[in-house]
N, C-alpha and C. Protein backbone atom coordinates (compact mmCIF):
# COMPACT_ATOMS: atom_id res chain seq x y z
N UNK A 1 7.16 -19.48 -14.95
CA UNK A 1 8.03 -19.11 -13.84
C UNK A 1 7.37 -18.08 -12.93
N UNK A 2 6.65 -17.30 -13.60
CA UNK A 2 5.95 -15.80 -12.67
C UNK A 2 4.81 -16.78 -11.66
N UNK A 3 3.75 -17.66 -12.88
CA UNK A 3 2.62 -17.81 -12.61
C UNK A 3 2.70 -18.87 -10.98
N UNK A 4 3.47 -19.04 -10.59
CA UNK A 4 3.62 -19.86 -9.31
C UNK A 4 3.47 -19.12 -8.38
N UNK A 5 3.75 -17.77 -8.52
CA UNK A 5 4.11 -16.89 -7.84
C UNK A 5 3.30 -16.21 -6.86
N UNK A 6 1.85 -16.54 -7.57
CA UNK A 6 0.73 -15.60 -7.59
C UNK A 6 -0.31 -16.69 -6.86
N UNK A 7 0.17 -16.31 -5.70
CA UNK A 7 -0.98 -17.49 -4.82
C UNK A 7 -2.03 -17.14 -3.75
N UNK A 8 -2.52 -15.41 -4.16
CA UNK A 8 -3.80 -15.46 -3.94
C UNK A 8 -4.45 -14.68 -5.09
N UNK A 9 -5.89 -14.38 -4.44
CA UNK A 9 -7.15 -14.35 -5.89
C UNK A 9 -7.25 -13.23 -5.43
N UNK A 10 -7.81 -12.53 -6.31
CA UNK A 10 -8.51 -11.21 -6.37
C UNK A 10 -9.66 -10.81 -7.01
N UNK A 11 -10.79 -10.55 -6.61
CA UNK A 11 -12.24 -10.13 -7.24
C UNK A 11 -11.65 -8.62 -7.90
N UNK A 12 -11.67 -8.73 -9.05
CA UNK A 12 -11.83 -7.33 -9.96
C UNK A 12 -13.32 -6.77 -10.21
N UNK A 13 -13.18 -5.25 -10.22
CA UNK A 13 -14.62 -4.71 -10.04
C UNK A 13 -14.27 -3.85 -11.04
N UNK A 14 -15.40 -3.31 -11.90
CA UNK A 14 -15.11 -1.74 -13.01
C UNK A 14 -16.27 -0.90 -12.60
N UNK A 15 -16.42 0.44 -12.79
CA UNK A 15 -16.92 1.26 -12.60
C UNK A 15 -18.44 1.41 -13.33
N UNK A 16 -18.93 1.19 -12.97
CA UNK A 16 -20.32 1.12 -14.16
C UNK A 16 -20.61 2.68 -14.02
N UNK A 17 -20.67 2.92 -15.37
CA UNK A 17 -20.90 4.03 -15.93
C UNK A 17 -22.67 5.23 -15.88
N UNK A 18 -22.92 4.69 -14.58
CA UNK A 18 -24.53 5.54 -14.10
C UNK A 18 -24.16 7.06 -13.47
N UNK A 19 -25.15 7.94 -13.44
CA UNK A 19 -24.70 9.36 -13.16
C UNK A 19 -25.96 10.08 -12.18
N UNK A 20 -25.55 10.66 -11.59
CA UNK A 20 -26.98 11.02 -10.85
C UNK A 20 -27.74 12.16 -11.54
N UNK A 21 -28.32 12.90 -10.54
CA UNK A 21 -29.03 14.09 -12.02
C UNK A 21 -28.36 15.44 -11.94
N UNK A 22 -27.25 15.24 -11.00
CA UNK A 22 -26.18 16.38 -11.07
C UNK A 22 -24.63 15.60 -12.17
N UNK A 23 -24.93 14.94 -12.85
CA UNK A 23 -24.00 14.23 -13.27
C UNK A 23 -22.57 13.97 -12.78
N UNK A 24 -23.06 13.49 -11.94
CA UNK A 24 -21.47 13.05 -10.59
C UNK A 24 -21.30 11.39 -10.85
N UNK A 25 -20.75 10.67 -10.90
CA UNK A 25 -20.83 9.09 -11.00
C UNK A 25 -21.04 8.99 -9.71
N UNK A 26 -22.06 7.62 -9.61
CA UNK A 26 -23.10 6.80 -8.54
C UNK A 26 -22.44 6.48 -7.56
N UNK A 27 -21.00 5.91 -8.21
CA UNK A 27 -19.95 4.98 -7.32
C UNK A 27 -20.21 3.39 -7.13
N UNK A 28 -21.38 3.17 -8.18
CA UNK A 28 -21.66 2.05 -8.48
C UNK A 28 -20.54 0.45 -9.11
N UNK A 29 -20.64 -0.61 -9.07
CA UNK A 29 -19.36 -1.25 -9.31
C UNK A 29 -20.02 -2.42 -10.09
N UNK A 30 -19.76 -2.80 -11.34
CA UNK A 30 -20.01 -4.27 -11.71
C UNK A 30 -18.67 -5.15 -11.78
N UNK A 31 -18.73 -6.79 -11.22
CA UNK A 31 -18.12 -7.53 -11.26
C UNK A 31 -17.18 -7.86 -12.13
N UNK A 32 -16.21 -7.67 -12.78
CA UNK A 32 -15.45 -7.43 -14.26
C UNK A 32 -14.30 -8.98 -13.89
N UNK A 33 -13.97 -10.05 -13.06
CA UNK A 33 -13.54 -11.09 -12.86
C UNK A 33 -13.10 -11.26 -11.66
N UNK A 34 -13.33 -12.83 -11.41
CA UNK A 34 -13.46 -13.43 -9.97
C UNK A 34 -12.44 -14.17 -9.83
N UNK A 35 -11.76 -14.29 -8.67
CA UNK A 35 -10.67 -15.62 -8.65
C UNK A 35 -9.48 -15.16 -9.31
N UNK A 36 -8.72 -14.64 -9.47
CA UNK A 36 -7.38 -13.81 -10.55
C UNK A 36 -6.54 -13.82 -9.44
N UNK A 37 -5.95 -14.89 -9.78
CA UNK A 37 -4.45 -15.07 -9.62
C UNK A 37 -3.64 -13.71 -9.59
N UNK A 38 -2.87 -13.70 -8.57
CA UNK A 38 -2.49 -12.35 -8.10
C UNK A 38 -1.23 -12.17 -7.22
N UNK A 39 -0.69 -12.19 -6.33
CA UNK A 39 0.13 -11.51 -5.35
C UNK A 39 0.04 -10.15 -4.97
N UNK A 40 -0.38 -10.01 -3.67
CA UNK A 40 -0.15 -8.50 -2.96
C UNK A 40 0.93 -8.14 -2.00
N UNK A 41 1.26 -6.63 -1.94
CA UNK A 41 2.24 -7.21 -0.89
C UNK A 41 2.37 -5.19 -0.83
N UNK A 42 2.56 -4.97 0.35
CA UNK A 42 2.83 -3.70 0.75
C UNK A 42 3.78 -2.87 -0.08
N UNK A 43 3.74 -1.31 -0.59
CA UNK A 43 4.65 -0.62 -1.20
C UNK A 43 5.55 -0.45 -0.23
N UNK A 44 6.55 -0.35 -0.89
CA UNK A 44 7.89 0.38 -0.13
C UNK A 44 8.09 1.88 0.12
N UNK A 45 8.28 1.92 1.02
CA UNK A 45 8.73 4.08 1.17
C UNK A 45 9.54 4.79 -0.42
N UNK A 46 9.94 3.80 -0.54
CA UNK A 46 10.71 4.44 -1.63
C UNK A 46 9.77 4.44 -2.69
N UNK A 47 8.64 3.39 -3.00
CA UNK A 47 7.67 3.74 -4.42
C UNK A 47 6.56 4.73 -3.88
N UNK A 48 6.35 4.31 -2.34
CA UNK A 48 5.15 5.84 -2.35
C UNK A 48 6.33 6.95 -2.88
N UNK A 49 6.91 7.12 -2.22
CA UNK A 49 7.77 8.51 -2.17
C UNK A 49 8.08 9.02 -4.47
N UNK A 50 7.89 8.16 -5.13
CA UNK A 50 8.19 7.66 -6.03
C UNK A 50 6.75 8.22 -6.89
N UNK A 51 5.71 7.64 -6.97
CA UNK A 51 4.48 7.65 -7.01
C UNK A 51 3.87 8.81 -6.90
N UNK A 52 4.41 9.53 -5.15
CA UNK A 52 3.60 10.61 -4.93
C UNK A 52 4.23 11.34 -6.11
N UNK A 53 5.46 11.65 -6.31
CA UNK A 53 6.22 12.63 -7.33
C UNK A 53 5.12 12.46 -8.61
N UNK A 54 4.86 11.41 -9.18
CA UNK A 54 4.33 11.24 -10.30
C UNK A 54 2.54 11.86 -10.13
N UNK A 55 2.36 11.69 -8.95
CA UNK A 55 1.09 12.37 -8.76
C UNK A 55 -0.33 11.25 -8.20
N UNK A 56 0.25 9.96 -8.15
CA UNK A 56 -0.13 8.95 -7.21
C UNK A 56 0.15 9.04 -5.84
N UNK A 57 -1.06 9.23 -5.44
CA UNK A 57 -0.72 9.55 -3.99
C UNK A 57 -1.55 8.73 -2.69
N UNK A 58 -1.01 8.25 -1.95
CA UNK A 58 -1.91 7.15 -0.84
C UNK A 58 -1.77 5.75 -1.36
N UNK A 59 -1.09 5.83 -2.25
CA UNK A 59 -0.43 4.09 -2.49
C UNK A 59 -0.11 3.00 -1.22
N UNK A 60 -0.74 2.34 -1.28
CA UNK A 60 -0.06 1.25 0.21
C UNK A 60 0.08 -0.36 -0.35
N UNK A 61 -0.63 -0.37 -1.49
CA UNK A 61 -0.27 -1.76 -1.99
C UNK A 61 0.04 -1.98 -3.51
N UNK A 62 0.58 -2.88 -3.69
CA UNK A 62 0.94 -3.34 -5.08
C UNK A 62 0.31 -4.71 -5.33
N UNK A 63 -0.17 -4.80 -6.12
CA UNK A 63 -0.60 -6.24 -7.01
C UNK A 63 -0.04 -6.48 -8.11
N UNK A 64 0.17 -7.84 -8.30
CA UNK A 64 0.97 -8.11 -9.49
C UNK A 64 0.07 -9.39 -9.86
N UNK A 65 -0.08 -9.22 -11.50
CA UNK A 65 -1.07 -10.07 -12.39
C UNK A 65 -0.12 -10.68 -13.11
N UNK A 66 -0.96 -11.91 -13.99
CA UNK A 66 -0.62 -12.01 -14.84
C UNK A 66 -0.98 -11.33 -16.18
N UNK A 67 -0.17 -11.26 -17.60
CA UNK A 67 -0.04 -10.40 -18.22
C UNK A 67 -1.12 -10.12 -19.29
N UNK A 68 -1.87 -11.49 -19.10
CA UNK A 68 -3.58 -11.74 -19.76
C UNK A 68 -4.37 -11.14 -18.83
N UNK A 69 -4.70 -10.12 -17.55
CA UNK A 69 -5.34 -9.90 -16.91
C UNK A 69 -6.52 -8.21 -17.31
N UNK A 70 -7.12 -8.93 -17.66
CA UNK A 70 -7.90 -7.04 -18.45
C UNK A 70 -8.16 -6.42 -16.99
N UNK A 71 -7.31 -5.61 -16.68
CA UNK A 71 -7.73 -4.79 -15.86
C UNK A 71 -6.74 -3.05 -15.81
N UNK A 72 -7.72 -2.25 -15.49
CA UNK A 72 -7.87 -1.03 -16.24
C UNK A 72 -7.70 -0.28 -14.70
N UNK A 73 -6.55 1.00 -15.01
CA UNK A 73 -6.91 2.10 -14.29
C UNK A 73 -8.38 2.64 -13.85
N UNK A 74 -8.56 2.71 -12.85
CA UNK A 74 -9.68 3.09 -12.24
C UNK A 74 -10.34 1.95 -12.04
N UNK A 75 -9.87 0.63 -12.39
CA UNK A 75 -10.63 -0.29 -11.70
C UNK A 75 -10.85 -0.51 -10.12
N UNK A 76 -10.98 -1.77 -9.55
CA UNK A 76 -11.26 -2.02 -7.88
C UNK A 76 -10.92 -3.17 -7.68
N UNK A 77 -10.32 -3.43 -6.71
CA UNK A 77 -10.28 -4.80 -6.38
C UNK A 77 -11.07 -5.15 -4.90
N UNK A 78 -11.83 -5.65 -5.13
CA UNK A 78 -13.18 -5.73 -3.93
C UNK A 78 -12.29 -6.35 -2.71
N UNK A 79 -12.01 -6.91 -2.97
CA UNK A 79 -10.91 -8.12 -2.30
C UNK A 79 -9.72 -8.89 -2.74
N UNK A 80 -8.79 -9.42 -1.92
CA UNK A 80 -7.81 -10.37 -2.13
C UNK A 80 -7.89 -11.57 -1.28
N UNK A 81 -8.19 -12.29 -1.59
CA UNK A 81 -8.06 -13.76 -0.65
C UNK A 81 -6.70 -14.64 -0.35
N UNK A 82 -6.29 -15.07 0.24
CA UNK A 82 -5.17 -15.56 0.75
C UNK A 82 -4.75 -16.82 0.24
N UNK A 83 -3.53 -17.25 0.23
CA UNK A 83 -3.52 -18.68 -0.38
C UNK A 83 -4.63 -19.70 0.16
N UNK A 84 -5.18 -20.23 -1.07
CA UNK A 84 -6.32 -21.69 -0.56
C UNK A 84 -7.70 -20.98 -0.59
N UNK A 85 -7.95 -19.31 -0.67
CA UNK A 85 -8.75 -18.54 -0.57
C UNK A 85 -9.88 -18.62 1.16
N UNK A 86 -9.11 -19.15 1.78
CA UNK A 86 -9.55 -19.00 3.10
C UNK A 86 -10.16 -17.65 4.11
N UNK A 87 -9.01 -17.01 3.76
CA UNK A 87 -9.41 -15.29 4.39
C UNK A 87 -9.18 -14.21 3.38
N UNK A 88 -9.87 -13.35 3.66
CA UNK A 88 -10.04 -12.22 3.12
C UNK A 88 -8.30 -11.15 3.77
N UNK A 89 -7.28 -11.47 2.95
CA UNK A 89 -6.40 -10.56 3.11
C UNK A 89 -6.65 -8.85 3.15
N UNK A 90 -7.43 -8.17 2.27
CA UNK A 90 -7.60 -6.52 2.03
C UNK A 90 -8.50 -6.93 1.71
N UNK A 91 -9.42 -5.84 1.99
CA UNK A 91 -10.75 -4.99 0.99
C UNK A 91 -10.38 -3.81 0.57
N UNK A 92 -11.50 -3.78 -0.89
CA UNK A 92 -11.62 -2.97 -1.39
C UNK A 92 -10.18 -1.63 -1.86
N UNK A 93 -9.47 -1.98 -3.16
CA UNK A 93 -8.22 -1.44 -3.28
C UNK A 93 -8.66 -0.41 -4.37
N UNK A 94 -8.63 0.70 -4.55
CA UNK A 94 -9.01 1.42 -6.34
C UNK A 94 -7.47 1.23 -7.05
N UNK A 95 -7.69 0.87 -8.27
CA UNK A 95 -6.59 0.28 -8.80
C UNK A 95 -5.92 1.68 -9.58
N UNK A 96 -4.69 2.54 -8.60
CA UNK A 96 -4.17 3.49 -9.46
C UNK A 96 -3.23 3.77 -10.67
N UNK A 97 -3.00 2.98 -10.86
CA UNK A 97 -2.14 2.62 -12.17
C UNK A 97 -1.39 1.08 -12.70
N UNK A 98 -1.51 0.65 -13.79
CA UNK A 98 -1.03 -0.53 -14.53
C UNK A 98 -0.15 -0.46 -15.29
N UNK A 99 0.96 -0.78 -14.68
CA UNK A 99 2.45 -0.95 -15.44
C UNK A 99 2.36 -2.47 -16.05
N UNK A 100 3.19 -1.91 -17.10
CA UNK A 100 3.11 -3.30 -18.09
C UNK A 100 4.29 -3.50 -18.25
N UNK A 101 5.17 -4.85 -17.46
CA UNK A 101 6.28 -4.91 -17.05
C UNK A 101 7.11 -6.03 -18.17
N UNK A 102 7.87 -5.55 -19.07
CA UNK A 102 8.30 -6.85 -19.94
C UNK A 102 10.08 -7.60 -19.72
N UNK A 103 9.96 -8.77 -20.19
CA UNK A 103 11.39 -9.50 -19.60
C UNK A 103 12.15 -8.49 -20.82
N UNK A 104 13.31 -9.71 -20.71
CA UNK A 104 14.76 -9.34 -21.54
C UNK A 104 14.27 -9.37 -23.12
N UNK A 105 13.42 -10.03 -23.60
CA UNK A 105 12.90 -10.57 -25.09
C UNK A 105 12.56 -9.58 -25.46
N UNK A 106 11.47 -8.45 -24.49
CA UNK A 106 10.65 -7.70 -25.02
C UNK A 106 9.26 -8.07 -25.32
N UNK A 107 9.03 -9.13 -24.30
CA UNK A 107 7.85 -10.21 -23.97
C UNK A 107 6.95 -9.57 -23.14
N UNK A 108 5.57 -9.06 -22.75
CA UNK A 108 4.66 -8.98 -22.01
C UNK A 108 5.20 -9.61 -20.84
N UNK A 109 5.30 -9.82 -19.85
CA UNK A 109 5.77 -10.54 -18.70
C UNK A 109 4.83 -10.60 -17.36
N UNK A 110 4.39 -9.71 -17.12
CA UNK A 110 3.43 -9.32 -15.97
C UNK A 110 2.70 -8.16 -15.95
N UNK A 111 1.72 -7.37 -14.72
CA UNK A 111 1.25 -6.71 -14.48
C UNK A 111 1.59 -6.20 -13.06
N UNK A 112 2.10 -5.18 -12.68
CA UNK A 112 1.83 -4.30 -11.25
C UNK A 112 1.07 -3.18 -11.21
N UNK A 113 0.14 -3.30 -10.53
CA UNK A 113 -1.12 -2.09 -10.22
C UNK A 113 -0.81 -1.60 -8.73
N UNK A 114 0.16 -0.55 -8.67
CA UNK A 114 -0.69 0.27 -7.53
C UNK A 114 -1.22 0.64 -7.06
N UNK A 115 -1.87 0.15 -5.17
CA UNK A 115 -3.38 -0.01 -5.51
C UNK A 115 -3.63 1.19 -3.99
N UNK A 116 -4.53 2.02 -4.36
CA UNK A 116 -5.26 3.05 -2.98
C UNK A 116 -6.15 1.97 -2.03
N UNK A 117 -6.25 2.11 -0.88
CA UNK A 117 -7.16 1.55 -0.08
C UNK A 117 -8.51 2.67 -0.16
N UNK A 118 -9.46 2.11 0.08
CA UNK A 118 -11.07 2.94 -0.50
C UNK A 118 -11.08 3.24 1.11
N UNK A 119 -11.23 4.35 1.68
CA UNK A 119 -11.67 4.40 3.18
C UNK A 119 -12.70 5.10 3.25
N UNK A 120 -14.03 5.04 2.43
CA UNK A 120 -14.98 5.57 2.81
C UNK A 120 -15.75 4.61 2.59
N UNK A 121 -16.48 4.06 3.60
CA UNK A 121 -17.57 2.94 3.84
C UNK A 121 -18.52 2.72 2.55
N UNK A 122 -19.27 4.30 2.34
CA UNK A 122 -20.15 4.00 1.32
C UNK A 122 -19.66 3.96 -0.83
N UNK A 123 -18.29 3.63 -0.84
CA UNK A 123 -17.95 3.44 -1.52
C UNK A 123 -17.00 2.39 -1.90
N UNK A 124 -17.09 1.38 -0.80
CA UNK A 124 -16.83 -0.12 -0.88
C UNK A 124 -18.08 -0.83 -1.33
C-alpha cells in the first residue's frame, strides 16, 4: 500500500570516513545506493517550527523510504529524480534525522528523514 507511493529515486551517499592532518573530516562521500524508491515533498511550518525545538534546524524537506532502506543520520542524498527519473528534482540533501514510523500492528511501516539542503558548493 505505501510502496506505490514512492515514485521517485534517490541516490544515497555516506560519509567516508578520511581526515585531513588537522583531523577535520574531508567532506568526502561514497555511493551507499542508487535508484531508492522514495517520495519528497516540502516540510510544513509547523515541523520546521517542531524540529527547530528539538534542535534540527534548516529542515526544508522530508523523504519518505521504504522500511528496508539502510540509511543513516548523517547520510546525503546526492539527488532525487522525478517520476520516470527524467529530471533531477533537488540536489544534494544531508539527511538530519530517521524516524522509524510503525502502523497499528506494531509493524516497521516506513521511513521519514528530514532532510537539510547542502548550500555550500564545495561540499556537494
Amino acid at each position: 500500500m505505501f510502496t506505490p507511493l514512492l515514485v521517485q529515486r534517490a541516490w544515497l551517499q555516506t560519509p567516508r570516513n578520511l581526515r585531513d592532518r588537522f583531523n577535520q573530516p574531508m567532506g568526502e562521500w561514497d555511493d551507499k545506493a542508487i535508484d531508492v524508491p522514495c517520495r519528497l515533498r516540502s516540510a510544513s511550518g509547523r515541523e520546521k517550527q517542531s524540529l527547530a525545538q528539538q534542535g534540527y534546524v534548516d529542515i526544508e524537506y522530508v523523504v519518505y523510504m521504504d522500511a528496508g532502506v539502510n540509511v543513516n543520520e548523517g547520510d546525503r542524498i546526492l539527488k532525487v529524480l522525478g517520476p520516470g527519473g527524467s529530471r533531477v528534482v533537488v540536489h544534494a540533501l544531508d539527511i538530519a534525522l530517521v524516524r522509524k514510523v510503525y502502523d497499528g500492528n506494531g509493524q516497521l511501516h516506513h521511513l521519514e528523514c528530514p532532510c537539510r539542503v547542502v548550500r555550500s558548493a564545495a561540499n556537494a
